[in-house]
C-alpha atoms as a PDB file:
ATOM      1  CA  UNK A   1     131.852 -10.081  92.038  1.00  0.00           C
ATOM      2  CA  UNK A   2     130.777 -10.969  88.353  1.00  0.00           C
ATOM      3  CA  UNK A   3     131.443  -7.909  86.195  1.00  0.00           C
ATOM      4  CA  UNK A   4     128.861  -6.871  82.852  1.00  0.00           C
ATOM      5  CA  UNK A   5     130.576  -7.999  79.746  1.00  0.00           C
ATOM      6  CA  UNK A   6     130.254  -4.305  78.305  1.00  0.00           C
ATOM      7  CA  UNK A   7     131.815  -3.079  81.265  1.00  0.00           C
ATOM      8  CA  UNK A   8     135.052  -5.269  81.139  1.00  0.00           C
ATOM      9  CA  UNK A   9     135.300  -3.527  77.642  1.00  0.00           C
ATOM     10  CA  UNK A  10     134.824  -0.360  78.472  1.00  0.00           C
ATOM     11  CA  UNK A  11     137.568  -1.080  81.396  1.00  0.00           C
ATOM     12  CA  UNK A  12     140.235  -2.715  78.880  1.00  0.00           C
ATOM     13  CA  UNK A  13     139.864   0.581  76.592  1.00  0.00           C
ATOM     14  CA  UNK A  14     140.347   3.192  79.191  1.00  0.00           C
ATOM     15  CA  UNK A  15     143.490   1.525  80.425  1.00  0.00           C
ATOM     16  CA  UNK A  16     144.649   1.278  76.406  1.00  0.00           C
ATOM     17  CA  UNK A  17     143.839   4.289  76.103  1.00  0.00           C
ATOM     18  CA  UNK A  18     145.561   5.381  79.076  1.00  0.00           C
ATOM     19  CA  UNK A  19     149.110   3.769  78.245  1.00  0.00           C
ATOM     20  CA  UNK A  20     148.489   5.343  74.674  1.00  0.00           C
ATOM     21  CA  UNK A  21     148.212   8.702  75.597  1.00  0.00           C
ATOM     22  CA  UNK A  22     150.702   8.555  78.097  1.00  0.00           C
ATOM     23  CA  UNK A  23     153.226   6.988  75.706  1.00  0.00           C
ATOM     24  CA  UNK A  24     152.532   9.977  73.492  1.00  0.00           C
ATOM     25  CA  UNK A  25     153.339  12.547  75.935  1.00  0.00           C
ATOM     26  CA  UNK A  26     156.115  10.715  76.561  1.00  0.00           C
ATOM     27  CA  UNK A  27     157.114  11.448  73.559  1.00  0.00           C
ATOM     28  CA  UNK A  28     156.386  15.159  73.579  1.00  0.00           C
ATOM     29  CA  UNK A  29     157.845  15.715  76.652  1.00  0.00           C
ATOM     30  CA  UNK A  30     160.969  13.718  76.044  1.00  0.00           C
ATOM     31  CA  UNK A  31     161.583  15.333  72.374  1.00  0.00           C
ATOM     32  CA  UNK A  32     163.923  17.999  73.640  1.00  0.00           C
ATOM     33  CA  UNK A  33     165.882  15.721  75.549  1.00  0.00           C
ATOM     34  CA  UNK A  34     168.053  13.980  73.062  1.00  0.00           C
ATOM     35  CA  UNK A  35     170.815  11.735  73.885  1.00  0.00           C
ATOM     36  CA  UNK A  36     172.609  12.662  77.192  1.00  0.00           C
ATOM     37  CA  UNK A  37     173.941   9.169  77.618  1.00  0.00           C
ATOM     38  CA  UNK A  38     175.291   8.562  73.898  1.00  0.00           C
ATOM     39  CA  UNK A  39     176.696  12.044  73.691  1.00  0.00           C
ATOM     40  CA  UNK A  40     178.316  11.780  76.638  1.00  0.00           C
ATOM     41  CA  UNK A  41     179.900   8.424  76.121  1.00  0.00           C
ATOM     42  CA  UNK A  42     183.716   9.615  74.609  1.00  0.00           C
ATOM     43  CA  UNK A  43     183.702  12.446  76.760  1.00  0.00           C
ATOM     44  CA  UNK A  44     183.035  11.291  80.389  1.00  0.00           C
ATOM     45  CA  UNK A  45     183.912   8.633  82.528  1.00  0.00           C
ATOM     46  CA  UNK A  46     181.311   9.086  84.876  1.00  0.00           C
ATOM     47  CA  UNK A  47     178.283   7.711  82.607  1.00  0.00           C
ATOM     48  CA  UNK A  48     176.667   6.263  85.250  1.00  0.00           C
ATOM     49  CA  UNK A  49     175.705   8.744  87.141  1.00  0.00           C
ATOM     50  CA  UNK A  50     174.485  10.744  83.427  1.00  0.00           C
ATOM     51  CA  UNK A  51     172.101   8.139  82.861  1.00  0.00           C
ATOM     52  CA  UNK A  52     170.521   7.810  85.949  1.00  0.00           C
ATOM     53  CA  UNK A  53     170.042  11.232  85.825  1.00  0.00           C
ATOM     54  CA  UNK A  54     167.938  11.019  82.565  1.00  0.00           C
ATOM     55  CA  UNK A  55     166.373   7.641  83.847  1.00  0.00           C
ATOM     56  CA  UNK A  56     164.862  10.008  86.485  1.00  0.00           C
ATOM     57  CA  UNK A  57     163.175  12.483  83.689  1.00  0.00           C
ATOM     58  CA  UNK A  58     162.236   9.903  81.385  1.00  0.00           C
ATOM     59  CA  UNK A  59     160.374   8.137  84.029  1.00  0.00           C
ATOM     60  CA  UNK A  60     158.929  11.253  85.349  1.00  0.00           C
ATOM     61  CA  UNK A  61     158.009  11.813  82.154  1.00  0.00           C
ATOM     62  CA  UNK A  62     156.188   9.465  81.772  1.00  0.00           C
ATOM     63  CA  UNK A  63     154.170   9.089  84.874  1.00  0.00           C
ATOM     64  CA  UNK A  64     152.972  12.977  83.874  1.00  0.00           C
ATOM     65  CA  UNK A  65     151.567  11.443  80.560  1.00  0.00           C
ATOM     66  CA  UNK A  66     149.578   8.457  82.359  1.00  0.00           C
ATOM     67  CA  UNK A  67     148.230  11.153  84.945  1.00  0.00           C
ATOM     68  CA  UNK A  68     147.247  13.703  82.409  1.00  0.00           C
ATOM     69  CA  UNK A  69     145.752  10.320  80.385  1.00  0.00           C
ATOM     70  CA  UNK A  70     143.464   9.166  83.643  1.00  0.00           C
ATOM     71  CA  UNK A  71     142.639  13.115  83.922  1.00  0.00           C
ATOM     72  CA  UNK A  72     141.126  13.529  80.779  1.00  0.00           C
ATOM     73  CA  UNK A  73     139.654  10.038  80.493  1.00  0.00           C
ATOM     74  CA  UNK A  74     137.440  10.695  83.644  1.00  0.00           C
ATOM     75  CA  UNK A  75     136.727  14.071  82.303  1.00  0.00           C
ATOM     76  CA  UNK A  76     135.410  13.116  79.157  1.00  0.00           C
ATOM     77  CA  UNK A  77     134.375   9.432  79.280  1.00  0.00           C
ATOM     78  CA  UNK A  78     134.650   8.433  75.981  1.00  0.00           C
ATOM     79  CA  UNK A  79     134.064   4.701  75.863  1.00  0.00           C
ATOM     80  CA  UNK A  80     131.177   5.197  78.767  1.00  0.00           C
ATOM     81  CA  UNK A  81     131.006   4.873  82.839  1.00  0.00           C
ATOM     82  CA  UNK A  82     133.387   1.991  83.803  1.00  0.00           C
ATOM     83  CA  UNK A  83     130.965   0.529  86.753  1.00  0.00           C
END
């Protein structure tokens, strides 16, 4: 299946777009967090199980951001209809 030139555009900015805004909720969400695993370096041994712990929220984090992204990309269309 050949796709339209202007839709393979449109296509490449929504999923920019979509790792963009995602990345800056990220960032939002993940502001409070600060630095579980470097704080808690000198003070316990058991850092593994710390920073799997924040690897979890991070990540979660994250995968809010790209759905809220996709949400309010195919709300509001703003680089057009994909297909």
């Amino acid at each position: 299946m050949k796709l339209k030139t202007c839709s393979n555009y449109s296509l490449y900015a929504y999923i920019l777009m979509t790792y963009v805004l995602g990345s800056l909720i990220y960032l939002v969400i993940t502001h409070k967090y600060g630095t579980p695993f470097k704080n808690a370096v000198k003070k316990y041994p058991e850092l593994m199980e710390i920073k799997l712990k924040s690897v979890k929220s991070r990540r979660n984090a994250f995968y809010i951001g790209i759905g809220i992204s996709i949400l309010v990309l195919t709300i509001f269309r703003p680089y057009g209809n994909i297909f």
